[in-house]
C-alpha atoms as a PDB file:
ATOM      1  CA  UNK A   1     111.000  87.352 120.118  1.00  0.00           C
ATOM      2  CA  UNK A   2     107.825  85.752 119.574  1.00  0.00           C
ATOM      3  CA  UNK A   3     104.561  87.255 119.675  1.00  0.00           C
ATOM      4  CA  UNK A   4     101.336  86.217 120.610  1.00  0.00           C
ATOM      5  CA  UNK A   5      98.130  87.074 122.103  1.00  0.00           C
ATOM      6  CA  UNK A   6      97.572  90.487 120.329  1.00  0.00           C
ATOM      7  CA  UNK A   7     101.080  90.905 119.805  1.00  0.00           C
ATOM      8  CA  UNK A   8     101.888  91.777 123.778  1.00  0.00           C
ATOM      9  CA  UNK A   9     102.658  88.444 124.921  1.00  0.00           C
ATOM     10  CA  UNK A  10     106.258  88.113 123.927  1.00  0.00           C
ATOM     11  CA  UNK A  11     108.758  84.998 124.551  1.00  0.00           C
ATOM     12  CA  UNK A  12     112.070  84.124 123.196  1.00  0.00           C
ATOM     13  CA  UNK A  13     112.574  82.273 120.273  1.00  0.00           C
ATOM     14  CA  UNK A  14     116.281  81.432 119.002  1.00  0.00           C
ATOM     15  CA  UNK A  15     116.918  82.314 115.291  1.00  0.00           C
ATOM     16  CA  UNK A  16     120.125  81.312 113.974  1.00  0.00           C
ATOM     17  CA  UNK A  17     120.689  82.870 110.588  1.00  0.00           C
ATOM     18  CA  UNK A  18     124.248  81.659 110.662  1.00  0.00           C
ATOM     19  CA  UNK A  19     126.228  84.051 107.653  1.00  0.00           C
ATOM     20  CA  UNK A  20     123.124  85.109 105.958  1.00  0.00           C
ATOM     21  CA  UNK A  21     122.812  89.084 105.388  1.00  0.00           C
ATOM     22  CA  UNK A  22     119.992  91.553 106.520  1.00  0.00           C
ATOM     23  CA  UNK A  23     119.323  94.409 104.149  1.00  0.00           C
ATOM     24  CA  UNK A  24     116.272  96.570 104.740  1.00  0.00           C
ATOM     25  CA  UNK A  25     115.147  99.005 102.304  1.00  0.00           C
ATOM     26  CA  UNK A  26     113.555 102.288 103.027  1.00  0.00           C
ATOM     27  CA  UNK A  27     111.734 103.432  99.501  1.00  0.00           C
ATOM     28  CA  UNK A  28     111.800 107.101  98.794  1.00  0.00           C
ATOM     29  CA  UNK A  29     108.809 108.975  98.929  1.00  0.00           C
ATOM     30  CA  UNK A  30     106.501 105.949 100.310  1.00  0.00           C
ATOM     31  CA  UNK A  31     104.404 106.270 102.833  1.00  0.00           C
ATOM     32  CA  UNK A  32     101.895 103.687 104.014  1.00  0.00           C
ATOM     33  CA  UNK A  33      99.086 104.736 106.521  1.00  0.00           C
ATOM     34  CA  UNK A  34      99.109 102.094 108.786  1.00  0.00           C
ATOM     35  CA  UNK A  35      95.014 102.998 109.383  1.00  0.00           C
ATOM     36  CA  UNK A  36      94.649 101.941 105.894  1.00  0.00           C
ATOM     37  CA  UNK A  37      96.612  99.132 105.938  1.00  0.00           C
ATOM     38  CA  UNK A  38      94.748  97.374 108.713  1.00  0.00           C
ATOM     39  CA  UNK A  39      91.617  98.399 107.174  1.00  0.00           C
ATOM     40  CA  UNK A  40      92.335  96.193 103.829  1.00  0.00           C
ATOM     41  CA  UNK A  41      94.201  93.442 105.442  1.00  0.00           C
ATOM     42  CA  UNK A  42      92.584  89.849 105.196  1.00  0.00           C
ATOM     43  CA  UNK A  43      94.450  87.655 107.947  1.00  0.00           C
ATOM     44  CA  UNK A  44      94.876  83.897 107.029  1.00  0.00           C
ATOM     45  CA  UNK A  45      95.924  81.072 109.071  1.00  0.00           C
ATOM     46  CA  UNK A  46      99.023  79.480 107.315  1.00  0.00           C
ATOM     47  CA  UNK A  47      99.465  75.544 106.694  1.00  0.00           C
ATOM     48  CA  UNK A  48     102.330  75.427 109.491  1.00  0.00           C
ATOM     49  CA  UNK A  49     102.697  77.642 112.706  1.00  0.00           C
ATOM     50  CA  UNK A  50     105.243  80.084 111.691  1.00  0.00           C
ATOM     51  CA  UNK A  51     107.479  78.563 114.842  1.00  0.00           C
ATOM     52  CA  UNK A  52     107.315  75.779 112.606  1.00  0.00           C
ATOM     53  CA  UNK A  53     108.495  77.759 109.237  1.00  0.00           C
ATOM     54  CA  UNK A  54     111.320  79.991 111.186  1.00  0.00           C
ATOM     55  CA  UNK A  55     112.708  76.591 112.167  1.00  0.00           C
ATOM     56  CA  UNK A  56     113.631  75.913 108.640  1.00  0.00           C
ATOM     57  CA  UNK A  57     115.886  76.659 106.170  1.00  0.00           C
ATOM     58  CA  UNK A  58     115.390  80.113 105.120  1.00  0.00           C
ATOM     59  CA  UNK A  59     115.724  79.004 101.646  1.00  0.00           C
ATOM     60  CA  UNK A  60     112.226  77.575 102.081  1.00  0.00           C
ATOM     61  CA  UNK A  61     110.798  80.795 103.687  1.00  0.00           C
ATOM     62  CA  UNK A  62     110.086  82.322 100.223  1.00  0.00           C
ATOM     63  CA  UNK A  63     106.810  79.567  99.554  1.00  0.00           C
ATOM     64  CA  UNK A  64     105.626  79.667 103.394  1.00  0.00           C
ATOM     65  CA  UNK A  65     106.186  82.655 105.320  1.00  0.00           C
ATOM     66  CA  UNK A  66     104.091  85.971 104.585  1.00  0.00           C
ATOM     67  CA  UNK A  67     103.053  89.259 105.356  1.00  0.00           C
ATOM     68  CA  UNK A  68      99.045  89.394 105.024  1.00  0.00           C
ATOM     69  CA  UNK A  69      99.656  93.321 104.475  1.00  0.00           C
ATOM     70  CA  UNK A  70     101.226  92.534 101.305  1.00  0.00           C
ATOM     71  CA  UNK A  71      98.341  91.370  99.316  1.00  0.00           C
ATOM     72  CA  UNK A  72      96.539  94.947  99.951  1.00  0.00           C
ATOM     73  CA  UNK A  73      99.390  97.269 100.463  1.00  0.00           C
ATOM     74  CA  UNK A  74     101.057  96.116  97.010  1.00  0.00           C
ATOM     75  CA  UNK A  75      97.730  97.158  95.518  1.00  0.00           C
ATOM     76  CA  UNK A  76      98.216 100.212  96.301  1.00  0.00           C
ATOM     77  CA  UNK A  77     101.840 100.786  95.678  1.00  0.00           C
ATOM     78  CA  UNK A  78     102.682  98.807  93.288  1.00  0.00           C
ATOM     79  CA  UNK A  79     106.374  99.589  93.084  1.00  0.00           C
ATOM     80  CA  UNK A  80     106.827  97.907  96.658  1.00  0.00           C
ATOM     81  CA  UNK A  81     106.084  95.029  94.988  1.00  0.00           C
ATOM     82  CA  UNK A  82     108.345  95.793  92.202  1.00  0.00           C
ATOM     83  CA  UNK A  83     110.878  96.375  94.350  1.00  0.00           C
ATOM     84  CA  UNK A  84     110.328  93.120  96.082  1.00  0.00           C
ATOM     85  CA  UNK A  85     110.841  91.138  92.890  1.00  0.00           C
ATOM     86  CA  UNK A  86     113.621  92.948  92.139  1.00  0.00           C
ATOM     87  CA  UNK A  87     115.423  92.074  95.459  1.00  0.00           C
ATOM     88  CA  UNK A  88     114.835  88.463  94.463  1.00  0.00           C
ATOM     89  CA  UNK A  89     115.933  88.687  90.961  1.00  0.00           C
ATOM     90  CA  UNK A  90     119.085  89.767  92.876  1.00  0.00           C
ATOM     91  CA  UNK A  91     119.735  86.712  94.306  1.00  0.00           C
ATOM     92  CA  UNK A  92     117.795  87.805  97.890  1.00  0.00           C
ATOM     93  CA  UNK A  93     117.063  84.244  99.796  1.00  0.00           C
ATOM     94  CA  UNK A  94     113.937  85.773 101.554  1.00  0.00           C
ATOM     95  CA  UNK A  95     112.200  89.391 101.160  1.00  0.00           C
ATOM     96  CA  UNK A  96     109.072  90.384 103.099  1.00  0.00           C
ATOM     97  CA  UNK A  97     107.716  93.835 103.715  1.00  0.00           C
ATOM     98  CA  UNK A  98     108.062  94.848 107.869  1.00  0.00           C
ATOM     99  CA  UNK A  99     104.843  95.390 109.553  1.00  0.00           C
ATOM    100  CA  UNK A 100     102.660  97.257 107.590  1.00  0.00           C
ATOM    101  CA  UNK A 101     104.702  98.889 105.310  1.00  0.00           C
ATOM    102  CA  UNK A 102     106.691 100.245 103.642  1.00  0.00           C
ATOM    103  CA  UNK A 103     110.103  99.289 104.616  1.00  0.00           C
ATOM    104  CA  UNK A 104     111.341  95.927 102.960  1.00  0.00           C
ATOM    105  CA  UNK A 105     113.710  93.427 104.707  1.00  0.00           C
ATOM    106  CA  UNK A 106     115.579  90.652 102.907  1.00  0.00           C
ATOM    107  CA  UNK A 107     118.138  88.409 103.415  1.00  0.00           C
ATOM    108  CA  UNK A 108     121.241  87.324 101.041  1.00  0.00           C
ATOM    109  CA  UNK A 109     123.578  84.516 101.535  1.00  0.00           C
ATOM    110  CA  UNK A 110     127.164  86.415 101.612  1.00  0.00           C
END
């Protein structure tokens, strides 16, 4: 689905990730207050409408799509973003945190 509006205006949006794999990881011992999250997060408009960017190849989501959490939740706990890198120096295609922390999804071509 996609979300607009404040996030309660929901339509379909057809994502074909053909044989790519979702992983999400759940760090131990991690806990992100969402309250603080929100308080530290600095939105940004992107270059391209993220329509635009899921429309892609995924191989390009890496340079275009983010998570404005990110920036200010990494701060905090670093070893998110360690953990991030990590997922791509394992060959991950795409790895973004979900929501406002701290889970991790990425995805890896079989």
């Amino acid at each position: 689905m996609m979300g607009s509006g404040r996030g309660e205006i929901l339509e379909p949006f057809p994502l074909d990730l053909g044989d790519l794999r979702l992983e999400v990881v759940i760090p131990e011992g991690i806990s992100v207050s969402t309250a603080d999250a929100y308080r530290g997060i600095v939105p940004r408009i992107p270059a391209k409408p993220l329509a635009e960017v899921l429309k892609q190849d995924p191989s390009t989501w890496k340079d275009e799509l983010r998570n404005d959490f990110e920036e200010t939740v990494f701060k905090k706990y670093p070893e998110l973003a360690a953990i991030k890198a990590d997922l791509y120096a394992k060959g991950a295609l795409y790895c973004a945190m979900s929501g406002s922390g701290s889970s991790l999804y990425t995805l890896f071509r079989p």
